[in-house]
N, C-alpha and C. Protein backbone atom coordinates (compact mmCIF):
# COMPACT_ATOMS: atom_id res chain seq x y z
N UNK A 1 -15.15 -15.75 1.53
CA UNK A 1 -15.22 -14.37 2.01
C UNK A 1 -13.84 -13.92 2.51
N UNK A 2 -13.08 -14.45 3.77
CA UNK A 2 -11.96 -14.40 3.69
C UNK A 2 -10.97 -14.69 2.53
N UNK A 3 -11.07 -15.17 1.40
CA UNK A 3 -10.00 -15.02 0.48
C UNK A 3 -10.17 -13.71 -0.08
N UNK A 4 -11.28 -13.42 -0.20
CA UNK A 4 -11.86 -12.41 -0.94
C UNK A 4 -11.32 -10.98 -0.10
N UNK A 5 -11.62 -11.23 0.75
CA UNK A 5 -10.94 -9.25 2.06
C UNK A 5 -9.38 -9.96 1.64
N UNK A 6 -8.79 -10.87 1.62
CA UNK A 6 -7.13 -11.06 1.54
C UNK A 6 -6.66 -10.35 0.14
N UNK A 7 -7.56 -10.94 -0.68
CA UNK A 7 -7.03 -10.40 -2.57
C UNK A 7 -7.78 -8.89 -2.57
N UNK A 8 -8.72 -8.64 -2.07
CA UNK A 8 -8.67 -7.23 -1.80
C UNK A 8 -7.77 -6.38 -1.51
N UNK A 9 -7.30 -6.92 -0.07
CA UNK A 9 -6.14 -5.89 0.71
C UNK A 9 -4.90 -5.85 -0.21
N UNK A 10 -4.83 -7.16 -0.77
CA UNK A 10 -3.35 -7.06 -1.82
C UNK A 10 -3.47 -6.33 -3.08
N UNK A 11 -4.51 -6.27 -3.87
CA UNK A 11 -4.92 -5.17 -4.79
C UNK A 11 -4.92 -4.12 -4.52
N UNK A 12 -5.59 -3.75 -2.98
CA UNK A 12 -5.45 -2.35 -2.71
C UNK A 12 -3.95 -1.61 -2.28
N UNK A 13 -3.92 -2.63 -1.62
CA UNK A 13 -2.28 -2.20 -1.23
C UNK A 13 -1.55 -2.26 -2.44
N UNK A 14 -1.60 -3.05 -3.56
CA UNK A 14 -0.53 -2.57 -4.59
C UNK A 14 -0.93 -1.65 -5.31
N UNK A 15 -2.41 -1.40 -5.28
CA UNK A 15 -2.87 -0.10 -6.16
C UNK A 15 -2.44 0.82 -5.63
N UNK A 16 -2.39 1.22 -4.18
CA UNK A 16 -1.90 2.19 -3.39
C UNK A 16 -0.40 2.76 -4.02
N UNK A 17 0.43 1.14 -3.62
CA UNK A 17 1.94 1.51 -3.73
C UNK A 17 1.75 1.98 -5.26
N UNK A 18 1.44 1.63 -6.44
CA UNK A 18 1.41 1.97 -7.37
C UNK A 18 1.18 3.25 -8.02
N UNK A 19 0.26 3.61 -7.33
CA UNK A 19 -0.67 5.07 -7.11
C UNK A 19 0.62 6.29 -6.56
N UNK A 20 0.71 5.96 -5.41
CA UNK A 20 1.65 6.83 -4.83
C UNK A 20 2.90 6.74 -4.92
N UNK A 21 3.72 5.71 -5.48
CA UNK A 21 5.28 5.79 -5.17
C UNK A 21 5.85 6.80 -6.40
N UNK A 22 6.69 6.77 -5.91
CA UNK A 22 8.17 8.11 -6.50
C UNK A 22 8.97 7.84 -6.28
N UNK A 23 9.43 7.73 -7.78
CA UNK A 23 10.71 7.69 -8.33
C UNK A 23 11.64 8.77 -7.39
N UNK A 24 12.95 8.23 -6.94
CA UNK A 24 13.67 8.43 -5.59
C UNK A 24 15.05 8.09 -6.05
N UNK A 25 15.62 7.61 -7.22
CA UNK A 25 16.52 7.56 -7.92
C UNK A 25 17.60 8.67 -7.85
N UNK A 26 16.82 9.87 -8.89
CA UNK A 26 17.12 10.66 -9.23
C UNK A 26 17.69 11.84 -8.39
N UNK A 27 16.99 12.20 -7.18
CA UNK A 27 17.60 13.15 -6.37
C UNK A 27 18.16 12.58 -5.43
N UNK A 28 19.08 13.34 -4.88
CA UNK A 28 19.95 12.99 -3.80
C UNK A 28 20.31 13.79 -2.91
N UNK A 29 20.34 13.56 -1.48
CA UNK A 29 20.76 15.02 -0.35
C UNK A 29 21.55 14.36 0.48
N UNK A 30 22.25 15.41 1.34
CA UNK A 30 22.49 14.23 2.43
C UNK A 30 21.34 14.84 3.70
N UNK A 31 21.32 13.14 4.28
CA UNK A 31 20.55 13.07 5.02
C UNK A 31 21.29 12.86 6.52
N UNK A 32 20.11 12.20 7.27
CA UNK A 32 20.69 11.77 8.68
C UNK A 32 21.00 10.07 8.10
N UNK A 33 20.57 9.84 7.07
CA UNK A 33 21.13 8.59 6.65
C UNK A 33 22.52 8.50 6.12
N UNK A 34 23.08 9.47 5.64
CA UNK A 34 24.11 9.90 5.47
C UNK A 34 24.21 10.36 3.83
N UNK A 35 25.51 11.08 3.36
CA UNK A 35 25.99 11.54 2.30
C UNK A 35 25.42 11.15 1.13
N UNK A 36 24.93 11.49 0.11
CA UNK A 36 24.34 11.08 -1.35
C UNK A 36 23.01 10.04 -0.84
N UNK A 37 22.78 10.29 0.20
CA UNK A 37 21.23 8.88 0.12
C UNK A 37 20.30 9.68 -0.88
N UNK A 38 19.73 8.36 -0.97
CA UNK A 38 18.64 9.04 -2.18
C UNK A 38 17.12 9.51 -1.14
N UNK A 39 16.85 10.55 -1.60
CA UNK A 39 15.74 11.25 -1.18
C UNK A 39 14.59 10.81 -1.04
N UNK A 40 13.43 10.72 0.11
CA UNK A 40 12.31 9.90 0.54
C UNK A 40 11.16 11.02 -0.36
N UNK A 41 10.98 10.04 -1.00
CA UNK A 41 9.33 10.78 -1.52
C UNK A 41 8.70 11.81 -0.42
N UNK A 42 8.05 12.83 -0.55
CA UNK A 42 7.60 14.05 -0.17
C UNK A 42 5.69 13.73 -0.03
N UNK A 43 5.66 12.56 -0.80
CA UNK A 43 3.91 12.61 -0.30
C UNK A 43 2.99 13.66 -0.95
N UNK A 44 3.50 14.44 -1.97
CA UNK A 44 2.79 15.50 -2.33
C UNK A 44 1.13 15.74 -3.00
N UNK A 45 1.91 14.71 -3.98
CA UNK A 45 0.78 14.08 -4.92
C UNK A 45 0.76 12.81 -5.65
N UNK A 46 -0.50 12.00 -6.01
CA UNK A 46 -0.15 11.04 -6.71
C UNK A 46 0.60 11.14 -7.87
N UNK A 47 1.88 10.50 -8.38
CA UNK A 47 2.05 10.85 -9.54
C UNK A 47 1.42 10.64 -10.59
N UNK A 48 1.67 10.90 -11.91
CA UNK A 48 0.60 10.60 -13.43
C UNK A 48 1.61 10.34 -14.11
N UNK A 49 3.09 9.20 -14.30
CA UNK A 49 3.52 8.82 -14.85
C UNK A 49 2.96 7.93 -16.28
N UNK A 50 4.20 7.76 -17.32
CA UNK A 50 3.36 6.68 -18.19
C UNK A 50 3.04 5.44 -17.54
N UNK A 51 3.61 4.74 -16.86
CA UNK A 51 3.07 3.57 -15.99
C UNK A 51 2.07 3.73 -15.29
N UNK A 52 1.63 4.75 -14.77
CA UNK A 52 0.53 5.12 -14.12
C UNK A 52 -0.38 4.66 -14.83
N UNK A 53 -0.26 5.66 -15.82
CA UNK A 53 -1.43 5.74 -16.73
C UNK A 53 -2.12 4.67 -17.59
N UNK A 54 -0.84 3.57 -18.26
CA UNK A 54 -1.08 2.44 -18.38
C UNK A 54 -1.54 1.87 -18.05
N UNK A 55 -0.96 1.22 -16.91
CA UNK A 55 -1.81 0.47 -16.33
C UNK A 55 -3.49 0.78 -15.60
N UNK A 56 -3.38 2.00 -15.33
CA UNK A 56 -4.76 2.57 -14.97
C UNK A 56 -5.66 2.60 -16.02
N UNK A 57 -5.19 2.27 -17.25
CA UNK A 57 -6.61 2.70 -18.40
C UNK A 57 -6.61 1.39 -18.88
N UNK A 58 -5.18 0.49 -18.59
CA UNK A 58 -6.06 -1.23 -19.05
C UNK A 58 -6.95 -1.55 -17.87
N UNK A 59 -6.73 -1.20 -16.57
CA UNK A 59 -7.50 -1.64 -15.50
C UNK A 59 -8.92 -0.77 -15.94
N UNK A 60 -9.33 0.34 -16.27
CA UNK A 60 -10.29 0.68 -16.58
C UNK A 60 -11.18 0.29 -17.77
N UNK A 61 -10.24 -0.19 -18.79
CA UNK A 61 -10.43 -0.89 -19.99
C UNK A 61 -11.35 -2.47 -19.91
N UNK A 62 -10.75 -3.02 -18.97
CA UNK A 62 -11.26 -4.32 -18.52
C UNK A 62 -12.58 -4.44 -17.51
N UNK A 63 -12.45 -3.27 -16.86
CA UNK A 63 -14.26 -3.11 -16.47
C UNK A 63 -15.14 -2.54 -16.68
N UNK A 64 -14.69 -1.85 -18.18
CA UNK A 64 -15.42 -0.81 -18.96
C UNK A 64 -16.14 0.17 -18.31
N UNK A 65 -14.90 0.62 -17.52
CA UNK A 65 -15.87 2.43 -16.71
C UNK A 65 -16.43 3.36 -17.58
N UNK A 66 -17.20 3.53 -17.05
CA UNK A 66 -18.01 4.87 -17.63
C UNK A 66 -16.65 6.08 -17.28
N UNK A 67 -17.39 7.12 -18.08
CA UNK A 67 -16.68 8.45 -17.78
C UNK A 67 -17.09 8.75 -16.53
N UNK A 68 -18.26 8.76 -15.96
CA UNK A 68 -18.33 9.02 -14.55
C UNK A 68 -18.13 8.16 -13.78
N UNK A 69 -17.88 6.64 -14.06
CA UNK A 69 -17.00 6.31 -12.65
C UNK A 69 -15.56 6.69 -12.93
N UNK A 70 -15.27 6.41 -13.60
CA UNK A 70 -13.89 6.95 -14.03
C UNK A 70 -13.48 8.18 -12.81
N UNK A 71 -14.61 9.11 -13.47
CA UNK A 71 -14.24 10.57 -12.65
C UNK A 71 -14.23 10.07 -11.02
N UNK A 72 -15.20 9.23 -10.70
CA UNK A 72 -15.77 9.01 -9.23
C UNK A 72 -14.42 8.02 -8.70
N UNK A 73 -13.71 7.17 -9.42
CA UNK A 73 -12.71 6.53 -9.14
C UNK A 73 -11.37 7.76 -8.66
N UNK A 74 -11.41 8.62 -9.63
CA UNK A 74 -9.78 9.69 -9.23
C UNK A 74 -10.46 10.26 -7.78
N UNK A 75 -11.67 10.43 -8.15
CA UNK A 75 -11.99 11.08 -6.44
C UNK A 75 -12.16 10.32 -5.31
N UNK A 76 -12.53 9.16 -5.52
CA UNK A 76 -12.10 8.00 -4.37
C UNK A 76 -10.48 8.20 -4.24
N UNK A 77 -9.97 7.94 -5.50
CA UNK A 77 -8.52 7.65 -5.07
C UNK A 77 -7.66 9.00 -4.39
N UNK A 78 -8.28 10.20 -5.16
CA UNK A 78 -7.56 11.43 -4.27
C UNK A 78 -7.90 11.55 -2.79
N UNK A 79 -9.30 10.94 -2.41
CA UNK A 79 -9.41 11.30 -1.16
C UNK A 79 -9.09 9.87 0.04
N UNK A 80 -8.43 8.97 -0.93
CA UNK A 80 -7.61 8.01 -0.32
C UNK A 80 -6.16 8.73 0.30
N UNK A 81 -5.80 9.21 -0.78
CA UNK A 81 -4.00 9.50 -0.71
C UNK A 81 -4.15 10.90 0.49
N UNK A 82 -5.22 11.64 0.44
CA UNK A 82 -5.25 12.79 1.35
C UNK A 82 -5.50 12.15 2.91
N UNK A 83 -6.56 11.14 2.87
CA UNK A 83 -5.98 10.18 4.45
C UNK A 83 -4.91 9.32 4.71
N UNK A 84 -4.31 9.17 3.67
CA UNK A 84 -2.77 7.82 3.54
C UNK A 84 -1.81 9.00 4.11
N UNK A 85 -1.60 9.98 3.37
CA UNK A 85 -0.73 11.17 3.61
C UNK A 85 0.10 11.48 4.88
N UNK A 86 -0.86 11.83 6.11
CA UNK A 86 -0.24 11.62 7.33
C UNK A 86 0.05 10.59 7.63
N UNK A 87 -0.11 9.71 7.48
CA UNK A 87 0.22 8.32 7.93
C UNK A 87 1.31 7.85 7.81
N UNK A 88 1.64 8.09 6.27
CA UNK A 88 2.60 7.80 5.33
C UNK A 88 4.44 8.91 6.57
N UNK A 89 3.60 9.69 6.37
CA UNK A 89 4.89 10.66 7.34
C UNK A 89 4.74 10.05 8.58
N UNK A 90 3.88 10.13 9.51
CA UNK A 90 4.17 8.89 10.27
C UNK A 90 4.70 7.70 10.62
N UNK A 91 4.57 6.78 9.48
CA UNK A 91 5.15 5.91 9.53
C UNK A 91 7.18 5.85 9.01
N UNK A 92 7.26 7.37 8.50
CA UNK A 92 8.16 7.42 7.77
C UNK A 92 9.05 7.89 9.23
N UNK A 93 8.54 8.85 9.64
CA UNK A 93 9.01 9.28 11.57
C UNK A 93 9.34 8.32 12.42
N UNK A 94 8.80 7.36 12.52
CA UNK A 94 8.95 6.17 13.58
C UNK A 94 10.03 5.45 12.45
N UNK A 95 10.18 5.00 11.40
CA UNK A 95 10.71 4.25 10.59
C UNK A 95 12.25 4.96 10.92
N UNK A 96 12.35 5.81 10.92
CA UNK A 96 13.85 7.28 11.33
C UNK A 96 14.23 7.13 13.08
N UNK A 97 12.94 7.04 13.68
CA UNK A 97 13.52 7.19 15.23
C UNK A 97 13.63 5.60 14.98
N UNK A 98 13.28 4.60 14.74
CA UNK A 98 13.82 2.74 15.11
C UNK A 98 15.58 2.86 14.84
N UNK A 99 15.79 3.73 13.56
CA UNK A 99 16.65 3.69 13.20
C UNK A 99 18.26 4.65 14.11
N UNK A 100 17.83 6.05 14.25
CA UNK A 100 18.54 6.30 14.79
C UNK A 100 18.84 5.68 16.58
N UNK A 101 17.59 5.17 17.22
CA UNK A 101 17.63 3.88 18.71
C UNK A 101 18.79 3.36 18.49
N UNK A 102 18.56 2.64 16.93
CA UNK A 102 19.49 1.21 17.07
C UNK A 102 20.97 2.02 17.12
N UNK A 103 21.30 2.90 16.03
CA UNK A 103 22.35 3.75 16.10
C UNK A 103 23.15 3.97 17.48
N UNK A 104 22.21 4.36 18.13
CA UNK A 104 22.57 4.46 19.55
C UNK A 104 22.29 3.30 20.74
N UNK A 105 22.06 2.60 20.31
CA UNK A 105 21.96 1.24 20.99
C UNK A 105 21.39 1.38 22.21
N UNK A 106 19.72 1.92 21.97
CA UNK A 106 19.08 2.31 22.92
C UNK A 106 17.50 0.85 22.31
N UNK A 107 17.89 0.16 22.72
CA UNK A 107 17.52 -1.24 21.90
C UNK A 107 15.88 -1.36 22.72
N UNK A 108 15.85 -1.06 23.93
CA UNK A 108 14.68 -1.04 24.89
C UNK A 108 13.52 -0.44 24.46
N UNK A 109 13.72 0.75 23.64
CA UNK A 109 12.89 1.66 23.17
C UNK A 109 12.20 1.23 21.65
N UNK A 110 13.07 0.20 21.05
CA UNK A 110 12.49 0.25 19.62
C UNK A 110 11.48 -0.82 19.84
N UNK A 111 11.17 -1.42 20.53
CA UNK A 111 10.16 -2.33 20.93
C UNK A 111 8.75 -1.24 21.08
N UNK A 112 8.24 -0.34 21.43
CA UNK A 112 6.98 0.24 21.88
C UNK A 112 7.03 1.12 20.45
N UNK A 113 7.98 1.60 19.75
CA UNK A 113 8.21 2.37 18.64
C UNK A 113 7.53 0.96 17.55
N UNK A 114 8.24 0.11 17.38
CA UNK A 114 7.90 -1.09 16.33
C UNK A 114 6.36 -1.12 16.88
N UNK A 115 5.45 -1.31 17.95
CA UNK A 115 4.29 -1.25 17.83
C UNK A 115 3.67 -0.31 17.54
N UNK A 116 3.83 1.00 17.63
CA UNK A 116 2.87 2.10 17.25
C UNK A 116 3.52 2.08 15.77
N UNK A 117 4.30 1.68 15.05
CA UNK A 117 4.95 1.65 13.73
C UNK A 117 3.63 0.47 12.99
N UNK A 118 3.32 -0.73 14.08
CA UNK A 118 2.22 -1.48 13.37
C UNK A 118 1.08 -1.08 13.31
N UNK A 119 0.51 -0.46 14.59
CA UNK A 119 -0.87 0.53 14.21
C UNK A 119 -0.98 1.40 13.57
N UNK A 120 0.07 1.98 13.29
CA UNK A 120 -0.30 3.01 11.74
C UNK A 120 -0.33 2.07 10.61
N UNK A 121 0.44 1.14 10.49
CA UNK A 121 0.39 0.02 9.40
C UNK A 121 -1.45 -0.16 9.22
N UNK A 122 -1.83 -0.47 10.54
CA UNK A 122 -3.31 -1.32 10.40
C UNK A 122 -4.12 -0.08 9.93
N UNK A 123 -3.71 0.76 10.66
CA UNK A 123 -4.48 2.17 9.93
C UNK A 123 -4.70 2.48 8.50
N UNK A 124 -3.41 2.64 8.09
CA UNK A 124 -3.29 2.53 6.64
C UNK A 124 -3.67 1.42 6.17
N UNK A 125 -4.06 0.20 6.85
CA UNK A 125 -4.85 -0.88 6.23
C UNK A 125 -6.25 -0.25 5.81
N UNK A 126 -6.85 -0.45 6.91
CA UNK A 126 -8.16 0.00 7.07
C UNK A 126 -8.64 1.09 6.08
N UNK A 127 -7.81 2.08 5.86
CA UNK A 127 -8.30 3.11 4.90
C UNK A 127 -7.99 2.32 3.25
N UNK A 128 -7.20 1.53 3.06
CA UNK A 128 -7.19 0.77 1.66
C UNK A 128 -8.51 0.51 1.29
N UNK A 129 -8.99 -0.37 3.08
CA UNK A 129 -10.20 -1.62 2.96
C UNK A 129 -10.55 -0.43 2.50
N UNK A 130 -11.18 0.51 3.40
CA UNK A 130 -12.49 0.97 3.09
C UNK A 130 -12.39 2.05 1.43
N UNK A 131 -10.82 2.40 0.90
CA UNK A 131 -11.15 3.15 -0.62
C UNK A 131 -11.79 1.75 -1.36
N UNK A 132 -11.19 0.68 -1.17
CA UNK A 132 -11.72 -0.67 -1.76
C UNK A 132 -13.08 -0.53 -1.75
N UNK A 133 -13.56 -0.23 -0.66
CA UNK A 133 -15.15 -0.80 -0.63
C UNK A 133 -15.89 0.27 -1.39
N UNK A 134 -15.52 1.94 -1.29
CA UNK A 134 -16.00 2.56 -1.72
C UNK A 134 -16.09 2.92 -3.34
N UNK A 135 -14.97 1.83 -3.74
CA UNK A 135 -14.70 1.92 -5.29
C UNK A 135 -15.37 0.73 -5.99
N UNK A 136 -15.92 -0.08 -4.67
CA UNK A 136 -16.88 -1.45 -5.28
C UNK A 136 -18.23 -0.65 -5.15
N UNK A 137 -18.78 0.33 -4.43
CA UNK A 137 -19.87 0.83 -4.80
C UNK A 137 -20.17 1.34 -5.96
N UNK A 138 -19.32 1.89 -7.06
CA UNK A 138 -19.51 2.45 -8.31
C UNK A 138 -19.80 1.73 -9.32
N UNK A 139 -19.31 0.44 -8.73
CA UNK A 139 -19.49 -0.87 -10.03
C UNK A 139 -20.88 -1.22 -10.12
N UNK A 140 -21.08 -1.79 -11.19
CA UNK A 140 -22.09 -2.75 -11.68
C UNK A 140 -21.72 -4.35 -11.07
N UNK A 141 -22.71 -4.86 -11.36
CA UNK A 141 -22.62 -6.35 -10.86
C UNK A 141 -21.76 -7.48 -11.69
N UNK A 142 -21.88 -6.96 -13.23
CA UNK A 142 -20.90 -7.04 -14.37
C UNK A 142 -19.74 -6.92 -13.24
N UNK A 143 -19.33 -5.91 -13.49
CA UNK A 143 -18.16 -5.26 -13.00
C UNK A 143 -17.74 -5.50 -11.78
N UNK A 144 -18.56 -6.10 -10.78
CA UNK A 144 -17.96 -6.31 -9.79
C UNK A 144 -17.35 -7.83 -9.76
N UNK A 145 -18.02 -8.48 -10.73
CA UNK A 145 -17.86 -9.76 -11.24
C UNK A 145 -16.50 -9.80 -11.52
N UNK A 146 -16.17 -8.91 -13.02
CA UNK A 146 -14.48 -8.90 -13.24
C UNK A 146 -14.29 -8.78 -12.87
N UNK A 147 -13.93 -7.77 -11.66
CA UNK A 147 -13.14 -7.09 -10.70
C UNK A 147 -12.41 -8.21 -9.58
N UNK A 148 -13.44 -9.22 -9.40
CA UNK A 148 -13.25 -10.43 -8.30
C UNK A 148 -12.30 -10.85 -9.44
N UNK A 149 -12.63 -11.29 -10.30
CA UNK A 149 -12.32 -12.46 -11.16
C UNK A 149 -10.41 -11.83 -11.15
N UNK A 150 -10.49 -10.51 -11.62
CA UNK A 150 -8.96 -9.96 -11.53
C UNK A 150 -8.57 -9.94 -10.36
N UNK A 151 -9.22 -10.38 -9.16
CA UNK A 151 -8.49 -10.10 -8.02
C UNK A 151 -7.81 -11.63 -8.01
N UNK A 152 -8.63 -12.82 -8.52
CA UNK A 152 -7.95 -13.92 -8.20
C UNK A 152 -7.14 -14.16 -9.18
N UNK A 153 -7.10 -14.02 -9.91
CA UNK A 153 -6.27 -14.22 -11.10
C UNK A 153 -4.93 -13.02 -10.35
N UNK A 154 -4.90 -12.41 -10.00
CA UNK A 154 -3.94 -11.49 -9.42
C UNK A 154 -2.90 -12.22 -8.15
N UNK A 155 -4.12 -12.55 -7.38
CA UNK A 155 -3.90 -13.71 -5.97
C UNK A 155 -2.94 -15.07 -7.00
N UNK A 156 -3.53 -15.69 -7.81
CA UNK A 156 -2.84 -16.84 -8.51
C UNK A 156 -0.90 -16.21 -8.83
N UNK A 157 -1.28 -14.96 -9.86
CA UNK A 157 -0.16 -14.46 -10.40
C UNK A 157 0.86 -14.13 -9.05
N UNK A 158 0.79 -13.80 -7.89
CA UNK A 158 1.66 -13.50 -7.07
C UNK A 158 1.81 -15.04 -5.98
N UNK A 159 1.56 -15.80 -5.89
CA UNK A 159 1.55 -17.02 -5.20
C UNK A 159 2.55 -17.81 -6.31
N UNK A 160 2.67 -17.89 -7.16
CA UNK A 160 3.52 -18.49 -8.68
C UNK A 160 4.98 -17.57 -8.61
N UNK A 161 4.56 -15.96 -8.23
CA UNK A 161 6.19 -15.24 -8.12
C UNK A 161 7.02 -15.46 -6.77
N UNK A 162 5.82 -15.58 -5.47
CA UNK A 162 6.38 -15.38 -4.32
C UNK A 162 6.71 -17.14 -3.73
N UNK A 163 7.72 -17.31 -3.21
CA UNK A 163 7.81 -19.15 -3.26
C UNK A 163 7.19 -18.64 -0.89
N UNK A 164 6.56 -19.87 -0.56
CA UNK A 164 5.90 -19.72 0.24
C UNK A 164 7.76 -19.30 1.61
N UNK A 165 7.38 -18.99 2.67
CA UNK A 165 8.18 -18.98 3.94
C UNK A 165 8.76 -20.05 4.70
N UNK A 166 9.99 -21.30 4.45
CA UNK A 166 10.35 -22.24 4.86
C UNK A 166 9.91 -22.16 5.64
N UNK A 167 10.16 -21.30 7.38
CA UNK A 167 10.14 -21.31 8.18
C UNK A 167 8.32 -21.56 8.78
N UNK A 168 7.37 -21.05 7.79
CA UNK A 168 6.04 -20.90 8.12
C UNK A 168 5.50 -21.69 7.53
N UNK A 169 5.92 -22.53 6.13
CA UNK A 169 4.86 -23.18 5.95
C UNK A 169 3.66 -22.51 5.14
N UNK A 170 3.79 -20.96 4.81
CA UNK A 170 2.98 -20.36 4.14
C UNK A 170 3.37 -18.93 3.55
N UNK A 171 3.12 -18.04 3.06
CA UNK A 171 3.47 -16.71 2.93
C UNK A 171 3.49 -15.67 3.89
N UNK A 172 3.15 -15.82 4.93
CA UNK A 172 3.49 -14.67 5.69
C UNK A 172 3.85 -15.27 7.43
N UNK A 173 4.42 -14.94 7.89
CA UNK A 173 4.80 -15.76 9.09
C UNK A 173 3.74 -15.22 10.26
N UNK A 174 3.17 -16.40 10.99
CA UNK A 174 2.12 -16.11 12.04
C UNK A 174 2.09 -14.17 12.65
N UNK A 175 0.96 -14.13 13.20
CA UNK A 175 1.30 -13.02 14.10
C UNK A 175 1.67 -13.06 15.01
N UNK A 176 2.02 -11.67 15.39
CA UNK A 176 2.82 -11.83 17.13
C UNK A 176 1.80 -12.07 18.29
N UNK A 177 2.35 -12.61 19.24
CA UNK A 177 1.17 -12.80 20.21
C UNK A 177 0.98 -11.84 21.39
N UNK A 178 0.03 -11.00 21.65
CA UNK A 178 0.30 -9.74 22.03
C UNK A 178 0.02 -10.40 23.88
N UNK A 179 0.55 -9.55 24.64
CA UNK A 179 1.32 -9.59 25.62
C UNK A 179 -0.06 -9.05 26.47
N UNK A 180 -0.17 -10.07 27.77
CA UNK A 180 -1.11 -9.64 28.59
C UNK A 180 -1.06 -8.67 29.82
């Protein structure tokens, strides 16, 4: 069960990043980061690139959606990205004030900033879990079958790219221990 919510959250979270990222290459402003930085995605909309799309219609291909989950999937996923949205600027706000602190070597402050920077993190967890869960309601039992089966086979494929954390002993280094 716990492996299972772990290869979840990592599917969802890369479906997410996948879903929403933008290409950031191409334009350039200056910022408070300074001269020619390249421009932070705007959050507008999911894009519909060819990679998008690709990969979204072999992933649909392999659990043989109907046309109406299909449809019921873009509307899970749009009304994912419309709660990710603020968050996403949120986290992008605090990610700008850590930065300009350190600038100013106001070092005291990025400590309570880095925690409300992790509760929007868990936030934006939580809304993955739950587009996850709501996109396992559309399936069949077939389908929920592959769906596991691609999650571990997914879990395998990234444990083979990622080499584990010297320091931990595993892939992600313990949590912090929160303060009484």
């Amino acid at each position: 069960m716990k492996k299972t919510l772990i290869m979840a959250s990592v599917l969802v979270f890369a479906a997410s990043a996948m879903c929403y990222a933008q290409d950031t290459t191409t334009a350039a402003t200056t910022t408070k980061q300074g001269v020619n930085a390249p421009a932070r995605p705007d959050f507008k909309r999911p894009p519909k690139g060819p990679d998008f799309k690709k990969r979204n219609a072999e992933f649909e291909k392999r659990l043989k959606l109907t046309d109406e989950q299909k449809s019921q999937a873009e509307k899970i996923r749009r009304q994912g990205f419309e709660k990710m949205k603020p968050l996403m600027e949120q986290m992008k706000n605090k990610q700008d004030e850590i930065k300009n602190l350190k600038e100013q070597g106001k070092s005291e402050q990025i400590e309570q900033i880095k925690k409300e920077l992790g509760a929007l993190r868990h936030e934006a967890h939580e809304i993955r879990m739950q587009n996850m869960k709501d996109f396992e309601t559309i399936l069949t039992n077939k389908q929920k079958k592959e769906l596991k089966k691609m999650k571990e086979e997914g879990r395998k494929k990234f444990e083979q790219q990622h080499r584990p954390h010297p320091n931990f002993g595993g892939m992600m280094p313990p949590p912090p221990k929160e303060e009484k």
